[in-house]
Protein backbone atom coordinates (compact mmCIF):
# COMPACT_ATOMS: atom_id res chain seq x y z
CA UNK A 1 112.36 58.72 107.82
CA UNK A 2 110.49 60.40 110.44
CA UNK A 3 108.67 62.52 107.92
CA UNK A 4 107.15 59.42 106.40
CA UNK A 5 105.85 57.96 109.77
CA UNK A 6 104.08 61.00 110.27
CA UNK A 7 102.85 60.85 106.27
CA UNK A 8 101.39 57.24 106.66
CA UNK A 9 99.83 58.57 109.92
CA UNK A 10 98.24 61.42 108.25
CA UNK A 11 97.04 59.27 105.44
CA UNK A 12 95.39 56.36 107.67
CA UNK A 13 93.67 59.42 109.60
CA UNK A 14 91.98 60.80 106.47
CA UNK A 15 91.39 57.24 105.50
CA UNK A 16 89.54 56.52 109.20
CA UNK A 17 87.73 60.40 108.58
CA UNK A 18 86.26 59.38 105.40
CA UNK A 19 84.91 55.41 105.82
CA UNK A 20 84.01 55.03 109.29
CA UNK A 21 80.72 56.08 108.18
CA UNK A 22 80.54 53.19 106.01
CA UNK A 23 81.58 50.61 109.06
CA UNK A 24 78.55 51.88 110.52
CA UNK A 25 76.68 50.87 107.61
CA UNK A 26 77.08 47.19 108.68
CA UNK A 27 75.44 47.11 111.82
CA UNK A 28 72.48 49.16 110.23
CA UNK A 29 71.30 46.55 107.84
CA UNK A 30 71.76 44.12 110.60
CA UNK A 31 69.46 45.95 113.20
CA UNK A 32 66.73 47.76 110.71
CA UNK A 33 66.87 46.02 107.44
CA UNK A 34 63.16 44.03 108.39
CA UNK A 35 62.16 47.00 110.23
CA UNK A 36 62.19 49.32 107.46
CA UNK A 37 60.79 46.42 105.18
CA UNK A 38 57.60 46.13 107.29
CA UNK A 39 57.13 50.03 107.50
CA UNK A 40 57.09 49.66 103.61
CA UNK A 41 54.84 47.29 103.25
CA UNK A 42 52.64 48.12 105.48
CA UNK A 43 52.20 52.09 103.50
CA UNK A 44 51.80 50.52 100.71
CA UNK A 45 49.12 51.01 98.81
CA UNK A 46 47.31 49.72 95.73
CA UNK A 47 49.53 48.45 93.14
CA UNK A 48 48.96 49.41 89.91
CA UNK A 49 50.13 47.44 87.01
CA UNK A 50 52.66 49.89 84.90
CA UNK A 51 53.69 50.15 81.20
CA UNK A 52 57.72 49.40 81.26
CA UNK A 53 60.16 49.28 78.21
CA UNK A 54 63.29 46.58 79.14
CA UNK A 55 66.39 48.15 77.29
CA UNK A 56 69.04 46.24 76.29
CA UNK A 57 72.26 47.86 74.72
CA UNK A 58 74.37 45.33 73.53
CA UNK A 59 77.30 44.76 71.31
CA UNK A 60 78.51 41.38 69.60
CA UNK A 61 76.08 39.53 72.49
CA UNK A 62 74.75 36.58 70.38
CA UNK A 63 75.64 33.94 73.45
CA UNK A 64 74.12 35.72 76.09
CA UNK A 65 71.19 37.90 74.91
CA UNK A 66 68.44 34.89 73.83
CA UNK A 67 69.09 33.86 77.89
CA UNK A 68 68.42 37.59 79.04
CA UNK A 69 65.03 37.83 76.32
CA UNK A 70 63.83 34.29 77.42
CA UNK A 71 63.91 35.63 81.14
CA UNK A 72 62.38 38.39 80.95
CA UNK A 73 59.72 36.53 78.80
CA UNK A 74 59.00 34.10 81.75
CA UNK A 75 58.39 36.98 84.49
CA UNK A 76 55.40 36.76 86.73
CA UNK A 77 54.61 40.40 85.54
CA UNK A 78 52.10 40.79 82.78
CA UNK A 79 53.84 40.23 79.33
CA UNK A 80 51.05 42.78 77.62
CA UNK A 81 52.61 45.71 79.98
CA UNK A 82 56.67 45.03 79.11
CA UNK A 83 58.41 45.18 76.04
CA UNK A 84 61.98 44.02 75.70
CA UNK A 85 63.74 46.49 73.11
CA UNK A 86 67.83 45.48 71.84
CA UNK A 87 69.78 48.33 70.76
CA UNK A 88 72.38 46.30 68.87
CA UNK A 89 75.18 48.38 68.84
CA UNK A 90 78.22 48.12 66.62
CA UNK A 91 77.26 44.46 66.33
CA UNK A 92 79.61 42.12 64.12
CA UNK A 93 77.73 39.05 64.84
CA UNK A 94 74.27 37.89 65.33
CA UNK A 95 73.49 39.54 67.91
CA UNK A 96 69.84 41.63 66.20
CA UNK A 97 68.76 38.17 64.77
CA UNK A 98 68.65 36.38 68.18
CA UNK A 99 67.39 38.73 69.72
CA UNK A 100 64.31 39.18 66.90
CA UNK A 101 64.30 35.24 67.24
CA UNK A 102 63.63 35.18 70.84
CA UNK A 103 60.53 38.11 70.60
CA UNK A 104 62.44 41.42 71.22
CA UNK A 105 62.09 44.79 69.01
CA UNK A 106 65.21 45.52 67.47
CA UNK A 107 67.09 48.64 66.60
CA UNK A 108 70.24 48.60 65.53
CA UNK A 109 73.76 51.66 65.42
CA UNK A 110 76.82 51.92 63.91
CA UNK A 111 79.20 54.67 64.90
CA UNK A 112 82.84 54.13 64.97
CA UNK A 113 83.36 56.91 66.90
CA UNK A 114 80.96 57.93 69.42
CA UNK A 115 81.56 54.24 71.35
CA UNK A 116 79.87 53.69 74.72
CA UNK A 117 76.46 52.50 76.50
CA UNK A 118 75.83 56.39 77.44
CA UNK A 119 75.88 56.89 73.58
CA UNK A 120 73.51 54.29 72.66
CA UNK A 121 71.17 54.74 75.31
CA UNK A 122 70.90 58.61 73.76
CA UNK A 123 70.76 57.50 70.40
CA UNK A 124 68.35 54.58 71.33
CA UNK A 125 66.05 57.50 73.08
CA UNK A 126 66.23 60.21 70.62
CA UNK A 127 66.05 58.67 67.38
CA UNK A 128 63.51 55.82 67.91
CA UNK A 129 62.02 55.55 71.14
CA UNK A 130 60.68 59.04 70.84
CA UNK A 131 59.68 58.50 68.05
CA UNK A 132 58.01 55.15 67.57
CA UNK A 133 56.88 54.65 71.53
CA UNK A 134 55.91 58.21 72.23
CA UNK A 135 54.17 58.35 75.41
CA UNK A 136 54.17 54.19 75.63
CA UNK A 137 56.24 53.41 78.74
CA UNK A 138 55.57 55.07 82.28
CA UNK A 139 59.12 53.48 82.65
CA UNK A 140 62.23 51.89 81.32
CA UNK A 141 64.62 49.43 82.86
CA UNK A 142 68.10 49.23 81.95
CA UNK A 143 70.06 45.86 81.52
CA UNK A 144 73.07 44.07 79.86
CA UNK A 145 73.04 41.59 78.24
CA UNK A 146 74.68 39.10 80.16
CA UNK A 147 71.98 39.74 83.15
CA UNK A 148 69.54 37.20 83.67
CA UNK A 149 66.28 37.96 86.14
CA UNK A 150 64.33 36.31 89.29
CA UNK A 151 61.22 35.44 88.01
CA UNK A 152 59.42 37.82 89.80
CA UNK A 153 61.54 40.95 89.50
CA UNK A 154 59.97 43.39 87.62
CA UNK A 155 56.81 42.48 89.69
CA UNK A 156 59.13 43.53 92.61
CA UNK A 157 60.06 46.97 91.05
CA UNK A 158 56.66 47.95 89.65
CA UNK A 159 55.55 47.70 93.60
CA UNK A 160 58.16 49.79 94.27
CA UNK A 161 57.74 52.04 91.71
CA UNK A 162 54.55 52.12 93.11
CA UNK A 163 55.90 53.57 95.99
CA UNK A 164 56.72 57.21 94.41
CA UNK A 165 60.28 56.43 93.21
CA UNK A 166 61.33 57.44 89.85
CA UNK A 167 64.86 55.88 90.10
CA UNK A 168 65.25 52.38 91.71
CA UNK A 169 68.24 50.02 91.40
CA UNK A 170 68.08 46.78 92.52
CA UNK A 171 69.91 43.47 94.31
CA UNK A 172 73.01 42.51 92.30
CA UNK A 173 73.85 38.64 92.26
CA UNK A 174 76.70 36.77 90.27
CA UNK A 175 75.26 33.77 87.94
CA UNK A 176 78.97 32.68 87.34
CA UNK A 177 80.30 32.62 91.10
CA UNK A 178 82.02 29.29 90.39
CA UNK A 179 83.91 30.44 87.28
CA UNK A 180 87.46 31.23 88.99
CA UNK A 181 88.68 33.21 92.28
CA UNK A 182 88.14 36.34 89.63
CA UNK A 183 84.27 35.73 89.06
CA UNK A 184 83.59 35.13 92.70
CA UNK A 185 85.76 38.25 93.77
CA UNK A 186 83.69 40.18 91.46
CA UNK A 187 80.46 39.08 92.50
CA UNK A 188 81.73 39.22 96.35
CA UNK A 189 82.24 43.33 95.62
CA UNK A 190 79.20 43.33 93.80
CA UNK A 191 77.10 41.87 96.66
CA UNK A 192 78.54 44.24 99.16
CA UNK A 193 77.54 47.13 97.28
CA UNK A 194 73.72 45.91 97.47
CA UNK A 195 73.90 44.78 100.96
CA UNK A 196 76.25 47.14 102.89
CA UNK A 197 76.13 50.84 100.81
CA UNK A 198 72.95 50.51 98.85
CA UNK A 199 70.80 48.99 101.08
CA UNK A 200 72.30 50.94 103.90
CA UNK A 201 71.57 54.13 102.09
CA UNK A 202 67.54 53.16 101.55
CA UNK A 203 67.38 52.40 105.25
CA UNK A 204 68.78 55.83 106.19
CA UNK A 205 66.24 57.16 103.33
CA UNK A 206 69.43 59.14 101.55
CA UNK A 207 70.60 58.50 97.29
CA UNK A 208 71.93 55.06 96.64
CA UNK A 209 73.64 54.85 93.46
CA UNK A 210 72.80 52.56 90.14
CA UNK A 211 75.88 50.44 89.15
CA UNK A 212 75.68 49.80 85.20
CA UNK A 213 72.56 47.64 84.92
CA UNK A 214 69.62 46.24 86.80
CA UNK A 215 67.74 49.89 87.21
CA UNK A 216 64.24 51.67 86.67
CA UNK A 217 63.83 54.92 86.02
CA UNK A 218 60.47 56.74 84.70
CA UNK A 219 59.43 58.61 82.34
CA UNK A 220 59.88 61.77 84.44
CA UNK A 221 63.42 61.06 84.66
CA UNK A 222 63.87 61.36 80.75
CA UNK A 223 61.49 64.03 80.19
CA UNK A 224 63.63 65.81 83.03
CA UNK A 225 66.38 65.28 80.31
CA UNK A 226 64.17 66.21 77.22
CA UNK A 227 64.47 62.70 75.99
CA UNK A 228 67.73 62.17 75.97
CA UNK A 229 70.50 60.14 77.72
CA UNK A 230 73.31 62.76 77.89
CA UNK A 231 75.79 60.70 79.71
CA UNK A 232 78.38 59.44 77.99
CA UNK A 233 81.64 59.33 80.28
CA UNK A 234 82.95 56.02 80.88
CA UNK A 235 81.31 55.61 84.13
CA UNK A 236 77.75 56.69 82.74
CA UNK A 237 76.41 55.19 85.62
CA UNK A 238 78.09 57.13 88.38
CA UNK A 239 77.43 60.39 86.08
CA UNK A 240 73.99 59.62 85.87
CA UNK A 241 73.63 59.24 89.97
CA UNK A 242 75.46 61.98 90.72
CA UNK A 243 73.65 64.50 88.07
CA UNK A 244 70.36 63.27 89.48
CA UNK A 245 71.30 63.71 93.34
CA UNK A 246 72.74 67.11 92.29
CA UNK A 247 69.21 67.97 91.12
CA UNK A 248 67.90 67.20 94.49
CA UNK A 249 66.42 63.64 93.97
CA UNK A 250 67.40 60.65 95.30
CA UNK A 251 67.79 56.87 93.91
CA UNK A 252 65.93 54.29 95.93
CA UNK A 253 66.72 50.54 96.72
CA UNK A 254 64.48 47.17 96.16
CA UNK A 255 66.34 44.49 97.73
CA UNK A 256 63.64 41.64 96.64
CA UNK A 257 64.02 42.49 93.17
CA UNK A 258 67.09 40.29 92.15
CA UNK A 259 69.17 39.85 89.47
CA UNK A 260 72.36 37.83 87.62
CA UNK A 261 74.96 38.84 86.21
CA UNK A 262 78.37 37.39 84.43
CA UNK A 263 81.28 38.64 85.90
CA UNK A 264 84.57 38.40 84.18
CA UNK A 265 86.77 35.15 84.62
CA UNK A 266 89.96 36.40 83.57
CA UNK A 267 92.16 38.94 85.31
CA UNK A 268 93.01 40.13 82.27
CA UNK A 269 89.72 40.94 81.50
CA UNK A 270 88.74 42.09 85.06
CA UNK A 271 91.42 44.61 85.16
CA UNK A 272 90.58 46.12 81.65
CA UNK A 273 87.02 46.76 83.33
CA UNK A 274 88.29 48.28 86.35
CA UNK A 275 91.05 50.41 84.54
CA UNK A 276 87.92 51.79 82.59
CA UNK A 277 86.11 52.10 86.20
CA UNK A 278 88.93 53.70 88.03
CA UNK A 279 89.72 56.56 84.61
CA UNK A 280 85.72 57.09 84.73
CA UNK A 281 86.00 57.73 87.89
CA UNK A 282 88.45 60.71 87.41
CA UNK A 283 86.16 62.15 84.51
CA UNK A 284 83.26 62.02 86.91
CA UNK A 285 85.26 63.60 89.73
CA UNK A 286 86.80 66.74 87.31
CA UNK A 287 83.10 67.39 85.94
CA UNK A 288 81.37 67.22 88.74
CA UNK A 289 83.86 68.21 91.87
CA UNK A 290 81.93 71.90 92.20
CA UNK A 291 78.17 70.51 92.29
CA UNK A 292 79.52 67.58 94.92
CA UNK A 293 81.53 70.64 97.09
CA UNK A 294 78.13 72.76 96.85
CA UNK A 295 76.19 70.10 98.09
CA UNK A 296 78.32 68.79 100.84
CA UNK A 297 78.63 72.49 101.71
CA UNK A 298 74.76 72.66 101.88
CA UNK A 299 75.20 69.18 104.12
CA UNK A 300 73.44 67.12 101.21
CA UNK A 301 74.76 63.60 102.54
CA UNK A 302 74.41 61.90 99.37
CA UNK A 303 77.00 64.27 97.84
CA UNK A 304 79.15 63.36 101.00
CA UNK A 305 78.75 59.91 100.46
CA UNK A 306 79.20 59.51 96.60
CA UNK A 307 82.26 61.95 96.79
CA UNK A 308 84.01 59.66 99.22
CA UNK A 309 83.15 56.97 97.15
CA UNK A 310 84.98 57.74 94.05
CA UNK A 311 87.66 60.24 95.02
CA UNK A 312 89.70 59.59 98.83
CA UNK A 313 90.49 56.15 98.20
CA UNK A 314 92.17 56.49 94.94
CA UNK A 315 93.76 59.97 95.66
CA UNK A 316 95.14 58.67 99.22
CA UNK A 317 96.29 54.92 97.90
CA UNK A 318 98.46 57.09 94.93
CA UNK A 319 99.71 59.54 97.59
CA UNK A 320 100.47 56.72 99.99
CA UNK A 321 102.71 54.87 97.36
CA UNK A 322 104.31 58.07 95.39
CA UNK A 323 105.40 59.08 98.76
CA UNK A 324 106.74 56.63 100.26
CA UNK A 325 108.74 55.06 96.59
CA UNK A 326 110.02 58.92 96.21
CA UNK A 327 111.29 58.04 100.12
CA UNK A 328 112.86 55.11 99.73
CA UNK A 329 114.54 56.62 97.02
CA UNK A 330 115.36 59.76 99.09
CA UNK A 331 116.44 57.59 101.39
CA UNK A 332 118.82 55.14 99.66
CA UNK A 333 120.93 58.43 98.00
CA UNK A 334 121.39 59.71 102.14
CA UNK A 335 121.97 56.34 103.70
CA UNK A 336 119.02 55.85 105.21
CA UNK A 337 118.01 52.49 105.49
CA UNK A 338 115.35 52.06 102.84
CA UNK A 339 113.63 48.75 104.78
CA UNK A 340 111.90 51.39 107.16
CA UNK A 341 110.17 52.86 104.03
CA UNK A 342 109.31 49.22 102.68
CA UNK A 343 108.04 47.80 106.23
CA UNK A 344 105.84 51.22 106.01
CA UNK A 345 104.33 50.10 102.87
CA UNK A 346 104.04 46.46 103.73
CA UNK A 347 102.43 47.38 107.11
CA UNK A 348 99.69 49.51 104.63
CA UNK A 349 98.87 46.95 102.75
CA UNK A 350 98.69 44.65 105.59
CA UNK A 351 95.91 46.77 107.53
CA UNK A 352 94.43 47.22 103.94
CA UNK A 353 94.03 42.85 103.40
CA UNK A 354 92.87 42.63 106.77
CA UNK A 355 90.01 45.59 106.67
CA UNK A 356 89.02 43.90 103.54
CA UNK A 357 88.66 40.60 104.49
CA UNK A 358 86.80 41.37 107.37
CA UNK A 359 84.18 43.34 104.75
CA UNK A 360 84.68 40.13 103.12
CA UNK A 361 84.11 37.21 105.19
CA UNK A 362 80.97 39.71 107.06
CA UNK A 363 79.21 39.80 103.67
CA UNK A 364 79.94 36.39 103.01
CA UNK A 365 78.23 35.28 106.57
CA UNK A 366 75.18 37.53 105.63
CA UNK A 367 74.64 36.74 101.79
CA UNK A 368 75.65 32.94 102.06
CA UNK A 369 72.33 31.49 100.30
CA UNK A 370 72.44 33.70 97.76
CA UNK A 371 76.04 32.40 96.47
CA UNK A 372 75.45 29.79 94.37
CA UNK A 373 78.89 27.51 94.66
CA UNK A 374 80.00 24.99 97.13
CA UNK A 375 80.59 26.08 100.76
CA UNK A 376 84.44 25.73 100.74
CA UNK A 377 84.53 28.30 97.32
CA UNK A 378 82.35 30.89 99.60
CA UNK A 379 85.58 30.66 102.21
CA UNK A 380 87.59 30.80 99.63
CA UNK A 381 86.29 34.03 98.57
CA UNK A 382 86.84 35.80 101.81
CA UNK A 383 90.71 35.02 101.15
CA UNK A 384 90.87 36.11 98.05
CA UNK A 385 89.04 39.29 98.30
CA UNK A 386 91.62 41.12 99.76
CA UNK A 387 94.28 39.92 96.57
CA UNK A 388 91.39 41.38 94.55
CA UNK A 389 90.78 44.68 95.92
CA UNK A 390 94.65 44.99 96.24
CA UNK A 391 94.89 45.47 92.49
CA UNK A 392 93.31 48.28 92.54
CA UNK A 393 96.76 49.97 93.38
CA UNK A 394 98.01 49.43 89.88
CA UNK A 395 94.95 49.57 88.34
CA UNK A 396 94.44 53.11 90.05
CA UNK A 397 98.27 54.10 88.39
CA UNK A 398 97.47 52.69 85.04
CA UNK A 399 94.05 54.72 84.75
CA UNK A 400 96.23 57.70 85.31
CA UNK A 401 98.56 57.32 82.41
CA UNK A 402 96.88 54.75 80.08
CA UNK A 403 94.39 56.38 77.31
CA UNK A 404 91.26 54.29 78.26
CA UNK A 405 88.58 53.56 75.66
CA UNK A 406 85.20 51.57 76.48
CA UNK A 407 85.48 47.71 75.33
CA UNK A 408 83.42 45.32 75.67
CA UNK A 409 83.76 42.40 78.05
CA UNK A 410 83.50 38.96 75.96
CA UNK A 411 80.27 36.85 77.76
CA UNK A 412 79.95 33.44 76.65
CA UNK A 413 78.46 31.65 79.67
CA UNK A 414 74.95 30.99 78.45
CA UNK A 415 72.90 28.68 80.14
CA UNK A 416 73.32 26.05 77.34
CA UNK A 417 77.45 26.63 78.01
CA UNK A 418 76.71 26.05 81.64
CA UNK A 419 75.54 22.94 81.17
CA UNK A 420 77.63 21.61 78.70
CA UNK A 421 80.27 22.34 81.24
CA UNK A 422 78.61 20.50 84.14
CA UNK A 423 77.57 23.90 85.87
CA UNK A 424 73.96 24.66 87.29
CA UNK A 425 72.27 28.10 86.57
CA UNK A 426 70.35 28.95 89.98
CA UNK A 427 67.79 31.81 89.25
C-alpha cells in the first residue's frame, strides 16, 4: 500500500501545481477590483449608441421566452437600436407565437439530426441573418431563454463595447436561488465563475471565457468566421473561447452588466447538464489539445488557464479513483488490508469538501446582496456546495462511457409561476 500513498501524493501535488493560481485569484478581486474599475472609467471615452441584434435560440420555451422578450423590451437602452430575434428551434409548442406576441422577429428550424445551440446559431446566421439584416447589427448578444436582464444591461455592454472589445461576457446571477439546495448550488458555481475566474482574468487584462449565454460579440467576430457559427460540440461555448484565444484575441469582462438565469431544480436534471458539460469537455480537449500546447508553449496564459480548466481536474479525479479501487482490489486478493486504500479515498474527498466550501462560503461573504433568498438558505449553500461539486466524480465516469446527446433543460419558472407560488422575482 505504500505505492498508493505515494500515488495520492503525486496526485494532490499536480492538483496544488495546477490551481494555486486560481487561489490567488481571490485576493485579486478583493484588492484591485475598484481600482481597475476607476482606470476604466476614467479612459473612457464618448459612448456611442450601437446597432445590436439580441439572439435567442430556443426550443419548446413557451413559459419562459415572453419573460426574456418583455425584459429586454423594458431596457434603458434605446429600443430603435436592438432587435430581439427567436430562432425557434425544433419547437413542439408555442414557443414562435409568444415570442411574435411579445414583439420579437421570428425564424424558425427543424432538423432532427443536426441538434444543438452551435447548430442553430449557424443556421440562424447563414440562412437569414445574412441575408435579411446584412450589414444591420455592429453586434449580437447571445441569450437563453430562460435569462432575464437588469434593466440597464445592454446599456452596460454597449459602454463596454465602447471600450474596443469585440467579445464581452457578462455577470451571471440565479433568478431561482430559492428553488432547492440544487438551484442555489448551481447559481453558487455560477457566481464564482463571474467573481473569482472571470473577473479575475479582466483585472489581470488576460481571456475570460463566455459560459453559454449572457455574451456580445461584434460583427468582426462573425465576419472573422465568414458568417457563420461553426461550433457545434456540446460545449459550443468553451469551443468558441478557446478558438478565439487561439487566434490571439481575448474575451473581456463587464461586471455591471447583470443577468438571471434558471438553474435546474432537480438533480436529475442537473446531472444530465453536467454529464453533457463534462463529455463536451473531452471533445473540446481532443480538438483542441495541440493549439492549447502551442500556446502555453509560446507562454499565452489564457491557453494555460483554459487548459487547466477543462482537463487536470477531471483527468486527476478519474486517476485518483481508478487507482486506488484497482488497489483495494489488489489489495484484498494479497491480504492487505483494504481500509488503508478506503481511508486514502475518504481523506481525498475530505480535503476536496473542505477546499470547496471554503470557495464556497468566500463567494458567499462577497456576493451576499446579490442572492436573492433568505439569509439562512445563503449558509445553507456553503454546506451544500461541496455535496454538489462532489458529483462531479460520477458525473466525470458517466461522460466517459455514456453516449451524450444535447437535451434541453425543461424551464417553467416564469415570473407569473413565481408568483403563483408565493416567490418574488428580484431583477
Amino acid at each position: 500500500m505504500e505505492l498508493l500513498s505515494y500515488l495520492n501524493f503525486l496526485i494532490s501535488m499536480i492538483f496544488i501545481i495546477c490551481y494555486s493560481y486560481q487561489l490567488f485569484y481571490i485576493p485579486l478581486v478583493w484588492f484591485f477590483k475598484d481600482k481597475k474599475a476607476n482606470k476604466v472609467l476614467a479612459q473612457r471615452g464618448e459612448v456611442t449608441l450601437h446597432r445590436f441584434a439580441a439572439i435567442i435560440c430556443a426550443r419548446n420555451e413557451e413559459k419562459v421566452i415572453g419573460d426574456l422578450i418583455d425584459s429586454l423590451k423594458s431596457q434603458t437602452y434605446p429600443q430603435d437600436h436592438l432587435t430581439v430575434i427567436v430562432m425557434a428551434d425544433n419547437c413542439t409548442d408555442r414557443t414562435a407565437e409568444v415570442s411574435l406576441e411579445h414583439g420579437a422577429v421570428v425564424y424558425t428550424r427543424k432538423n432532427d439530426e443536426l441538434i444543438g445551440k452551435g447548430y442553430a446559431l449557424d443556421e440562424l446566421f447563414d440562412k437569414h441573418l445574412n441575408v435579411d439584416y446584412a450589414g444591420a447589427f455592429d453586434g449580437y448578444f447571445i441569450f437563453d431563454a430562460d435569462n432575464l436582464l437588469a434593466p440597464d444591461y445592454i446599456e452596460r455592454m454597449n459602454e463596454k463595447f465602447c471600450d474596443g472589445a469585440d467579445v464581452i461576457t457578462s455577470y451571471r446571477n440565479t433568478k431561482n436561488f430559492d428553488s432547492g439546495w440544487v438551484a442555489a448550488s448551481c447559481g453558487l458555481w455560477f457566481l464564482r465563475e463571474s467573481r473569482y475566474l472571470n473577473n479575475a482574468r479582466s483585472i489581470l487584462n488576460v481571456s475570460c471565457a463566455v459560459s453559454g449565454t449572457g455574451y456580445l460579440f461584434s460583427q468582426k467576430v462573425l465576419d472573422t468566421y465568414e458568417g457563420r457559427w461553426p461550433f457545434h460540440l456540446l460545449t459550443e461555448d468553451i469551443e468558441f473561447s478557446i478558438d478565439w484565444i487561439s487566434k490571439g484575441h481575448k474575451i473581456d469582462f463587464c461586471p455591471d452588466a447583470v443577468f438571471y438565469d434558471e438553474q435546474p431544480v432537480k438533480f436529475s436534471q442537473s446531472f444530465r447538464q453536467r454529464v453533457r458539460w463534462s463529455r463536451g469537455y473531452l471533445q473540446v480537449l481532443y480538438k483542441y489539445f495541440g493549439v492549447l500546447m502551442k500556446g502555453i508553449f509560446h507562454l499565452n496564459f489564457s491557453c494555460f488557464d483554459f487548459f487547466m480548466n477543462i482537463a487536470p481536474a477531471y483527468i486527476l479525479s478519474l486517476a485518483s479513483i481508478i487507482s486506488n479501487m484497482t488497489l483495494i482490489i489488489i489489495g484484498s486478493m494479497y491480504g492487505d488490508n483494504p481500509m488503508i486504500a478506503v481511508w486514502s479515498i475518504a481523506q481525498l474527498l475530505l480535503n476536496s469538501c473542505l477546499i470547496t466550501f471554503l470557495v464556497g462560503i468566500i463567494t458567499v461573504i462577497t456576493e451576499w446582496k446579490y442572492m436573492h433568498i433568505k439569509p439562512i438558505k445563503k449558509i445553507l449553500a456553503a454546506f451544500e456546495f461541496p455535496l454538489f461539486m462532489l458529483s462531479f466524480i460520477p458525473i466525470a465516469v458517466t461522460a466517459l462511457f455514456v453516449k451524450v446527446k444535447w437535451k434541453p433543460i425543461e424551464h417553467d419558472e416564469s415570473i407569473e409561476e413565481r408568483k403563483k407560488k408565493g416567490k418574488e422575482t428580484k431583477v
